[in-house]
PDB file of N, CA and C in Angstrom:
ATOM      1  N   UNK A   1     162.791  80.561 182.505  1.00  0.00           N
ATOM      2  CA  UNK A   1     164.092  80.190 181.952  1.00  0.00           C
ATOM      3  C   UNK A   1     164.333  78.685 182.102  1.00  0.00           C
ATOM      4  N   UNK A   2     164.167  78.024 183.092  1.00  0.00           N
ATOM      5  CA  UNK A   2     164.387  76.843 183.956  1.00  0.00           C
ATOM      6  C   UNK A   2     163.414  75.983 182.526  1.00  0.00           C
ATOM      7  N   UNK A   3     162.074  76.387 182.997  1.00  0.00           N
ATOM      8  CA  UNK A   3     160.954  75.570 182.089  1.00  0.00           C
ATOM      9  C   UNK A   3     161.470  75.586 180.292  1.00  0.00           C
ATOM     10  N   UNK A   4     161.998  76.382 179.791  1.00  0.00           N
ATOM     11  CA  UNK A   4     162.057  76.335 178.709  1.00  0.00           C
ATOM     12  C   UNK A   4     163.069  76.003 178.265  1.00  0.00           C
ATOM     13  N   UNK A   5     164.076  75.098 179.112  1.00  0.00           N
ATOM     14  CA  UNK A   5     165.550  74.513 179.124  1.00  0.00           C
ATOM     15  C   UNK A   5     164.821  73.290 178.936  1.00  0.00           C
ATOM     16  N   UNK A   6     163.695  73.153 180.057  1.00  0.00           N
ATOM     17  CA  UNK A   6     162.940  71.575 180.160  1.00  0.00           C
ATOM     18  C   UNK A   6     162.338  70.899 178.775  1.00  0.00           C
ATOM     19  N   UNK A   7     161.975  72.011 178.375  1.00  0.00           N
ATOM     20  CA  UNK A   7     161.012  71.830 176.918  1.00  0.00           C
ATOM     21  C   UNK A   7     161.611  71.808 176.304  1.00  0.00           C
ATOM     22  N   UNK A   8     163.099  72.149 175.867  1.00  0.00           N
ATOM     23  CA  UNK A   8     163.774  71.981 174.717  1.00  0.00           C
ATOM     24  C   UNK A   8     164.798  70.482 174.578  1.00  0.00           C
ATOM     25  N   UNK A   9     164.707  70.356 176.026  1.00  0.00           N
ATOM     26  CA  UNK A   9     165.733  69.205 176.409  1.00  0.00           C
ATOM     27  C   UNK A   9     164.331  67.497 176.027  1.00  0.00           C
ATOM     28  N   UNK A  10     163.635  67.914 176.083  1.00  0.00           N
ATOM     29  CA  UNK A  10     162.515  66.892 175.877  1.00  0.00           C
ATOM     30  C   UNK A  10     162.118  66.821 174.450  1.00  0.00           C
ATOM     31  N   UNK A  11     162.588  68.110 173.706  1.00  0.00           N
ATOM     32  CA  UNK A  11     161.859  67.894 172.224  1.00  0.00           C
ATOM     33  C   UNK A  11     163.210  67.249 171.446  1.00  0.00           C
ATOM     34  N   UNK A  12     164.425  67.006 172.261  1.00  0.00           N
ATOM     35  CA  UNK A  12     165.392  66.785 171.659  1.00  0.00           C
ATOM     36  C   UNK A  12     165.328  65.170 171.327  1.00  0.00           C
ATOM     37  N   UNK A  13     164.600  64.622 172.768  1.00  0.00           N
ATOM     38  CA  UNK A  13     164.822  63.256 172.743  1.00  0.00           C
ATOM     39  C   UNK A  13     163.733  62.200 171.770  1.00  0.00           C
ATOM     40  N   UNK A  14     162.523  63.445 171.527  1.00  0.00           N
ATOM     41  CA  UNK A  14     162.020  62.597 169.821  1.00  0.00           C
ATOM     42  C   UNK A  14     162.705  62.221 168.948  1.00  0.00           C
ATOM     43  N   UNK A  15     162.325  60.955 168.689  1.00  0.00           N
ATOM     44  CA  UNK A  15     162.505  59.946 167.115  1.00  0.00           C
ATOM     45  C   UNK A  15     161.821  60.269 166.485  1.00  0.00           C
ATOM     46  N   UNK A  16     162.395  60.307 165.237  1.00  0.00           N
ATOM     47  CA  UNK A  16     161.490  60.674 164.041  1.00  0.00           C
ATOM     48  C   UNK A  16     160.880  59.386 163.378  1.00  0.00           C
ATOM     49  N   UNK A  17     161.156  58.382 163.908  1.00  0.00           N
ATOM     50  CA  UNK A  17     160.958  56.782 163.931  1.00  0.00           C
ATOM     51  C   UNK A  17     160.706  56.003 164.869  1.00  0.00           C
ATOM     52  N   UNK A  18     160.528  55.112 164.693  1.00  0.00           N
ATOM     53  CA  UNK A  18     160.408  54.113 165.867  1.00  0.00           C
ATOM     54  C   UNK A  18     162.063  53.408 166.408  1.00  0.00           C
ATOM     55  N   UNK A  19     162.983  53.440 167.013  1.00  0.00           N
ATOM     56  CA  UNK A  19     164.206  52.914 167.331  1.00  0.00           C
ATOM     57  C   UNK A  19     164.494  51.533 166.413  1.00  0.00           C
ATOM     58  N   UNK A  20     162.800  50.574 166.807  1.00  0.00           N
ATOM     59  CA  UNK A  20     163.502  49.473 165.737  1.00  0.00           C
ATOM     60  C   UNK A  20     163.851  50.106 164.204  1.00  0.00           C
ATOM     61  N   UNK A  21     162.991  50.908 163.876  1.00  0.00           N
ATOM     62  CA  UNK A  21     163.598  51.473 162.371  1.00  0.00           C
ATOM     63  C   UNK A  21     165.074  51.467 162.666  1.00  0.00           C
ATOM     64  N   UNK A  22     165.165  52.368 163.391  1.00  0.00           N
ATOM     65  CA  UNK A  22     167.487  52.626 163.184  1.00  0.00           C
ATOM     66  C   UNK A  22     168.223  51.619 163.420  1.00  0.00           C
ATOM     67  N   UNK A  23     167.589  50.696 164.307  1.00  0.00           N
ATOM     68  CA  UNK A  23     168.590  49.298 164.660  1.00  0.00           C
ATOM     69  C   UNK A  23     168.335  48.508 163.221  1.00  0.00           C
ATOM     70  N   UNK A  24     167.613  48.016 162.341  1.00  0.00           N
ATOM     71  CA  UNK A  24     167.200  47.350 161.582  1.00  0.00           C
ATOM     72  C   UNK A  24     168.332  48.039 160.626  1.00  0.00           C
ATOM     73  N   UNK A  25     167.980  49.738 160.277  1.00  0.00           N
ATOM     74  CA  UNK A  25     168.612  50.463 159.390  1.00  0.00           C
ATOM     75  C   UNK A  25     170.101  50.524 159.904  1.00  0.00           C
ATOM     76  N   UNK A  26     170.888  50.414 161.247  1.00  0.00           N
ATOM     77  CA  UNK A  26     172.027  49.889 161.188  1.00  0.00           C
ATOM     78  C   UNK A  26     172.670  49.073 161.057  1.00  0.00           C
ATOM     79  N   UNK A  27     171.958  47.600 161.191  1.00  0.00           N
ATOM     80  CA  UNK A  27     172.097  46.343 160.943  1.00  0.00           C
ATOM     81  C   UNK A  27     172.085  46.098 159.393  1.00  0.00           C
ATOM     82  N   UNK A  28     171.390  46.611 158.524  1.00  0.00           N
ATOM     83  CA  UNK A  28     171.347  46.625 156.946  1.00  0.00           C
ATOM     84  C   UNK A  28     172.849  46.818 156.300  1.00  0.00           C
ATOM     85  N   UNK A  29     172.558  48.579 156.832  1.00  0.00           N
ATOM     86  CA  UNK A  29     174.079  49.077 156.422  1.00  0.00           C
ATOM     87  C   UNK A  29     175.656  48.490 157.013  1.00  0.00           C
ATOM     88  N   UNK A  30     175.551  47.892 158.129  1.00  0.00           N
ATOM     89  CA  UNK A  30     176.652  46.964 158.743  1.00  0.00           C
ATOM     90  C   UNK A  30     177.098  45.933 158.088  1.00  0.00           C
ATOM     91  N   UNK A  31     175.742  45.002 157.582  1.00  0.00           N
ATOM     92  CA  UNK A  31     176.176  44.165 157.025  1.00  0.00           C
ATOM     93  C   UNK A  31     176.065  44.151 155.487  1.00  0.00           C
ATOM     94  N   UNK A  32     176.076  45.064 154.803  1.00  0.00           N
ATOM     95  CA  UNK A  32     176.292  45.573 153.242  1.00  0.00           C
ATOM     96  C   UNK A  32     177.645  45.963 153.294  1.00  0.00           C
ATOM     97  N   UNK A  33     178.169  46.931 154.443  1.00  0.00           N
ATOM     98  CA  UNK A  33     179.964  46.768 154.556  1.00  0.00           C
ATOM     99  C   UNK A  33     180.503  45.826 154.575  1.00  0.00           C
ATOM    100  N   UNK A  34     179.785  44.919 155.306  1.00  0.00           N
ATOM    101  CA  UNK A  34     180.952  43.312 155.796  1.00  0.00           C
ATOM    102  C   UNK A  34     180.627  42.832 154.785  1.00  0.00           C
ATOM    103  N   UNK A  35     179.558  42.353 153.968  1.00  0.00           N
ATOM    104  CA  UNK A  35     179.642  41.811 152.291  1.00  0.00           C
ATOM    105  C   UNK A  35     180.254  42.378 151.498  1.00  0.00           C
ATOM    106  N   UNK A  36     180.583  43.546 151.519  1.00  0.00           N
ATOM    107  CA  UNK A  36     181.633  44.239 150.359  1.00  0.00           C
ATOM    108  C   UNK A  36     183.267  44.297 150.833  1.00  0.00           C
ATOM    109  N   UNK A  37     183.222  44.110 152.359  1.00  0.00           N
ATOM    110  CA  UNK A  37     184.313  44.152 152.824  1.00  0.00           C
ATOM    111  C   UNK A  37     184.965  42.492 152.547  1.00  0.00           C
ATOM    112  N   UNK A  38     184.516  41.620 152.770  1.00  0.00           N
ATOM    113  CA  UNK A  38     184.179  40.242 152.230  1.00  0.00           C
ATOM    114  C   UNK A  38     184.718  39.893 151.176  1.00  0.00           C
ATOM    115  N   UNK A  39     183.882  40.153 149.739  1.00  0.00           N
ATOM    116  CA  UNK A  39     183.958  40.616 148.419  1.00  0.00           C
ATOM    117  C   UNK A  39     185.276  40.693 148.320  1.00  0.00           C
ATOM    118  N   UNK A  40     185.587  41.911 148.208  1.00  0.00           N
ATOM    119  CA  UNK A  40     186.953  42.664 147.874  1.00  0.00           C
ATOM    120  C   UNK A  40     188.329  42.338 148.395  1.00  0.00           C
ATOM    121  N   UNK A  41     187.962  40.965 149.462  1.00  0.00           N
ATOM    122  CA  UNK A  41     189.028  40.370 149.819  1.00  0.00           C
ATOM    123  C   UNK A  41     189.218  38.770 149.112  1.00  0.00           C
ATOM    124  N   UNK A  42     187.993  38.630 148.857  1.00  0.00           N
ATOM    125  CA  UNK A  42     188.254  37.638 148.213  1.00  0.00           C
ATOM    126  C   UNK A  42     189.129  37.663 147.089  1.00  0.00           C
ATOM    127  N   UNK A  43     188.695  38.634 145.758  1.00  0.00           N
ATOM    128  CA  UNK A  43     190.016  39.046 145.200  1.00  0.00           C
ATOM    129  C   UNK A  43     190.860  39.301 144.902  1.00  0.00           C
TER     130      UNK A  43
END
């Protein structure tokens, strides 16, 4: 019971990527908001 709490709690903490992928891919999308957020004030 114990062991198979262990094994599930460990398959949870795989990336399906490498971390820099998601920081890069949050940094993209962050700053595509603040350029549109930007944008739309300028007007």
């Amino acid at each position: 019971m114990i062991r198979s709490t262990q094994l599930a709690a460990e398959g949870v903490r795989h990336l399906s990527a490498p971390p820099a992928f998601f920081g890069l891919l949050a940094f993209g999308i962050l700053s595509l908001l603040l350029y549109l957020v930007l944008r739309l004030d300028r007007d």
